[in-house]
Protein backbone atom coordinates (compact mmCIF):
# COMPACT_ATOMS: atom_id res chain seq x y z
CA UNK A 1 10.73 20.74 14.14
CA UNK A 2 11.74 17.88 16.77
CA UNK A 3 9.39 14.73 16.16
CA UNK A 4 9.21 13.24 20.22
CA UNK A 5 7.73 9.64 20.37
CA UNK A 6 6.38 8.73 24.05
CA UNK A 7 5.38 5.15 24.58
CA UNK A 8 1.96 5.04 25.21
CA UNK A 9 1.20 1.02 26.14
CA UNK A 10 2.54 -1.85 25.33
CA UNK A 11 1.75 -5.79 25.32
CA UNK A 12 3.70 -8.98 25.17
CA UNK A 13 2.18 -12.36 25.10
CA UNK A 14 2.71 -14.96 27.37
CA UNK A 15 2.35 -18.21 27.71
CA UNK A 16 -0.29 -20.04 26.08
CA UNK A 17 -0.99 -17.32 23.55
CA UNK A 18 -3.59 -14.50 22.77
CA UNK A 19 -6.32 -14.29 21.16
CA UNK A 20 -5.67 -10.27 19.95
CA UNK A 21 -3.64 -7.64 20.72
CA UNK A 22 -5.75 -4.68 22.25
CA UNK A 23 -4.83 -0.72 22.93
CA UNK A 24 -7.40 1.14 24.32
CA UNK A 25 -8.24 4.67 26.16
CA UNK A 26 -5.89 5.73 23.55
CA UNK A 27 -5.12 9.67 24.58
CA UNK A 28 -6.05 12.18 21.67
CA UNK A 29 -2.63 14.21 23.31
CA UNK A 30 -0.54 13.37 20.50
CA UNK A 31 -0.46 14.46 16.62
CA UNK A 32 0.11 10.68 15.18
CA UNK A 33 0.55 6.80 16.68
CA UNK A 34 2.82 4.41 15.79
CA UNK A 35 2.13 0.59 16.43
CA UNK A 36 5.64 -1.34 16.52
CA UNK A 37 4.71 -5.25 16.60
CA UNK A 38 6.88 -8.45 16.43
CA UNK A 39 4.40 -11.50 16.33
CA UNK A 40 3.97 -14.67 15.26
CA UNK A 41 0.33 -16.85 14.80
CA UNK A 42 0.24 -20.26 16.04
CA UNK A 43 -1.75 -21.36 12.51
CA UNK A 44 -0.15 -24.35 10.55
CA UNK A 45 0.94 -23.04 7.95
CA UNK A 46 4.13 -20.44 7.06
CA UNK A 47 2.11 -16.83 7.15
CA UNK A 48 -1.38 -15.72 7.60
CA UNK A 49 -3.06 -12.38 7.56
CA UNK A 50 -3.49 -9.67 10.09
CA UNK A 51 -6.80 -8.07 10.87
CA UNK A 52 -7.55 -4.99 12.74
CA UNK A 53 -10.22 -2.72 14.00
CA UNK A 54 -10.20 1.04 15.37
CA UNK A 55 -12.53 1.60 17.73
CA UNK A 56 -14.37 -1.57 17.64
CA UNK A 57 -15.62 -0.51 14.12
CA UNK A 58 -16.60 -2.83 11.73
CA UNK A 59 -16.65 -0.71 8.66
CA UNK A 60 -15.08 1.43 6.68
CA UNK A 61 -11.92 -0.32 5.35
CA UNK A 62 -9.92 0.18 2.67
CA UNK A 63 -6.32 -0.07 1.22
CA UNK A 64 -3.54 -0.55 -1.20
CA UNK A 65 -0.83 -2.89 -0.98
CA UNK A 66 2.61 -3.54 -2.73
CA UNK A 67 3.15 -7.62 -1.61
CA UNK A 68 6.96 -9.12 -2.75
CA UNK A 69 6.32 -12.84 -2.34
CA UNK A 70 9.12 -14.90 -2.98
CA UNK A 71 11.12 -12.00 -5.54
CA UNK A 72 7.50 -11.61 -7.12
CA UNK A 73 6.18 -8.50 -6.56
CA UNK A 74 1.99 -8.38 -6.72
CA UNK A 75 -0.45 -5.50 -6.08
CA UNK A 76 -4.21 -5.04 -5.12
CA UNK A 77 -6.72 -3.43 -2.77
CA UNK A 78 -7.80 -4.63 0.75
CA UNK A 79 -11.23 -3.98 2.25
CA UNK A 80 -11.73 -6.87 5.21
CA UNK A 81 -11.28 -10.28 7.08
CA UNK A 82 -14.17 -12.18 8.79
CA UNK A 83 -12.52 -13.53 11.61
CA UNK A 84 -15.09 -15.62 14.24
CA UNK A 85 -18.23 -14.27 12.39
CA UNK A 86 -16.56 -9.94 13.18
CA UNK A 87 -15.59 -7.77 10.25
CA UNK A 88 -12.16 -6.54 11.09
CA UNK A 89 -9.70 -4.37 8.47
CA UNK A 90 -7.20 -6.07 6.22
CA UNK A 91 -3.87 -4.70 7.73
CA UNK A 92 -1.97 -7.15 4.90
CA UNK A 93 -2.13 -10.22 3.15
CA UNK A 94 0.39 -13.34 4.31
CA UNK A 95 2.60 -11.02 6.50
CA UNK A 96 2.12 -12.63 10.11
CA UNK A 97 4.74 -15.53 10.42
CA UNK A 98 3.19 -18.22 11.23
CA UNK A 99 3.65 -22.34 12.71
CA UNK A 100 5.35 -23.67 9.64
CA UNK A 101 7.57 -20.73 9.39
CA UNK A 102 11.19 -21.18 10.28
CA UNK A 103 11.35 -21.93 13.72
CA UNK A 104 11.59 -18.51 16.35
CA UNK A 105 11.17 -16.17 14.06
CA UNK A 106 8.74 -13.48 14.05
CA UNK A 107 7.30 -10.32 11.71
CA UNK A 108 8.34 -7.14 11.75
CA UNK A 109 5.61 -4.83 11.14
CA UNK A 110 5.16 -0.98 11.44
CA UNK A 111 1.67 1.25 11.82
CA UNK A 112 1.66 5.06 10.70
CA UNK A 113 -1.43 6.71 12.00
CA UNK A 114 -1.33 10.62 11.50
CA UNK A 115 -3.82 13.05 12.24
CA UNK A 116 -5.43 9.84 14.17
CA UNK A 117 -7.46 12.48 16.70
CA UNK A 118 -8.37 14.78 13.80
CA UNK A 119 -11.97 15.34 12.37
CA UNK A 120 -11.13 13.45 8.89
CA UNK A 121 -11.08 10.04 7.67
CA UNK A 122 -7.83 7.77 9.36
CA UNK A 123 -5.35 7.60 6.86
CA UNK A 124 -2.24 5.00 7.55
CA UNK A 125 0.70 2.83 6.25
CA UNK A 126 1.80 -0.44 7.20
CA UNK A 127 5.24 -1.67 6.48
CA UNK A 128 5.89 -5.58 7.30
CA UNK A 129 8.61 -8.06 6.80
CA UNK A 130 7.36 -11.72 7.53
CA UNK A 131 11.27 -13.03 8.33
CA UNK A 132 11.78 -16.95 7.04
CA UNK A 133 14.92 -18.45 6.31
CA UNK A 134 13.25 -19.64 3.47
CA UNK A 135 12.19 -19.00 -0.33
CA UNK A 136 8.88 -18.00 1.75
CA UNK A 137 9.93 -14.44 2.88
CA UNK A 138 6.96 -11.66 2.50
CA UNK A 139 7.44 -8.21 2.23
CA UNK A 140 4.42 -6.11 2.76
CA UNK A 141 3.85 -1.59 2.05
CA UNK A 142 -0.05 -0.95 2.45
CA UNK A 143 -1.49 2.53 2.04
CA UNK A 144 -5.08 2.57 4.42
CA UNK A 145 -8.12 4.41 5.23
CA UNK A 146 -10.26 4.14 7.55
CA UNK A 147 -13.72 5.90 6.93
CA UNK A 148 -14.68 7.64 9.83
CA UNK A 149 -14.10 11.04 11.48
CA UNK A 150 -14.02 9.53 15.14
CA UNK A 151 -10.83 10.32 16.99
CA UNK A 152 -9.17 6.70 17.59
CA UNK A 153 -9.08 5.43 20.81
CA UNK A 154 -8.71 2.12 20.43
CA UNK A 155 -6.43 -0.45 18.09
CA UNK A 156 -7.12 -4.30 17.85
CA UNK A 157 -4.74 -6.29 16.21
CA UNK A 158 -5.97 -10.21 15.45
CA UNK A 159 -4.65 -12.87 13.27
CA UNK A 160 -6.87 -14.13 10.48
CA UNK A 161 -5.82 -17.33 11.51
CA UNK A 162 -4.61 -19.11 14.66
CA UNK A 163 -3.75 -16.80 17.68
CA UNK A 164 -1.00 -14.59 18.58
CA UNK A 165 2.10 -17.27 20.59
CA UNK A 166 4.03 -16.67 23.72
CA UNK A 167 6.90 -14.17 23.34
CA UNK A 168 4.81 -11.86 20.34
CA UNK A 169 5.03 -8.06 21.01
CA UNK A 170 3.72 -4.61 20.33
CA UNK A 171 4.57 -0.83 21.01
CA UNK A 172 1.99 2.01 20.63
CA UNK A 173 3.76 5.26 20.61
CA UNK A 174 2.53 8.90 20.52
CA UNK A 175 4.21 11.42 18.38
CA UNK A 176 3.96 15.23 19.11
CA UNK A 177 5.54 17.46 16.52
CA UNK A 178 7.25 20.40 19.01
């Protein structure tokens, strides 16, 4: 069985920044998504954290994460960020490059969503590589759920800190099995 990915949307920043990165009217055509970003956040400091919403929801938010800081590998559970007085899901901890990260470079990050049109609670797995030519370097493998049996038809993607910078860039692809 053929996997066939078929680019739903896509969004690059321009100048001046953005505030979030938004999909909506997301098509319930496919059998999974797949978010491809490469983004940077304009906060002073080497990484930050990366919220996210389905739907608009506020709720419901959970994972399991597998962080290798610096050669030190660390492990815990995520539930949410409070970013500008919203609840939004924790998609990881420290993996958004950020101001005081090596100059022009940018994470690598990677969002599984199967069954995301289904009846059932919203599984998902993020994979994420904040790059730094640096002792700084973050690799990031959560394991998500997202409480709800709503089809998704929308994905918000917002830094915990600072705003997305000129140049940052995401993919949402559908995947039908056939």
């Amino acid at each position: 069985m053929a996997n066939t990915f078929t680019l739903i949307a896509s969004s690059t920043v321009g100048a001046g920044g953005a505030a979030s990165i938004d999909f909506t009217s997301i098509p319930s055509t496919y059998t999974d998504l797949v978010l491809k970003m490469c983004a940077r956040s304009s906060n002073a400091s080497a990484n930050t954290s990366l919220g996210y919403n389905f739907n608009g929801s506020t709720s419901g938010y959970s994972g399991v994460n597998a962080l290798n800081y610096q050669g030190t590998v660390y492990g815990g559970t995520f539930t949410t960020l409070s970013i500008g007085g919203v609840t939004y899901g924790r998609l990881d901890d420290s993996g958004l490059d950020a101001a005081n990260a090596t100059s022009s470079t940018f994470s690598n990050g990677e969002l599984y969503i199967p069954n995301y049109a289904g009846n059932t609670n919203k599984s998902w797995s993020w994979d994420c590589v904040a790059e730094n030519n640096s002792t700084a370097a973050v690799g990031i493998l959560v394991a998500g759920l997202w409480s709800n049996t709503a089809a998704i038809t929308s994905i918000k993607l917002i830094p915990y800190q600072g705003s997305f910078v000129q140049y940052s860039t995401a993919y949402l692809y559908g995947v039908k099995n056939s």
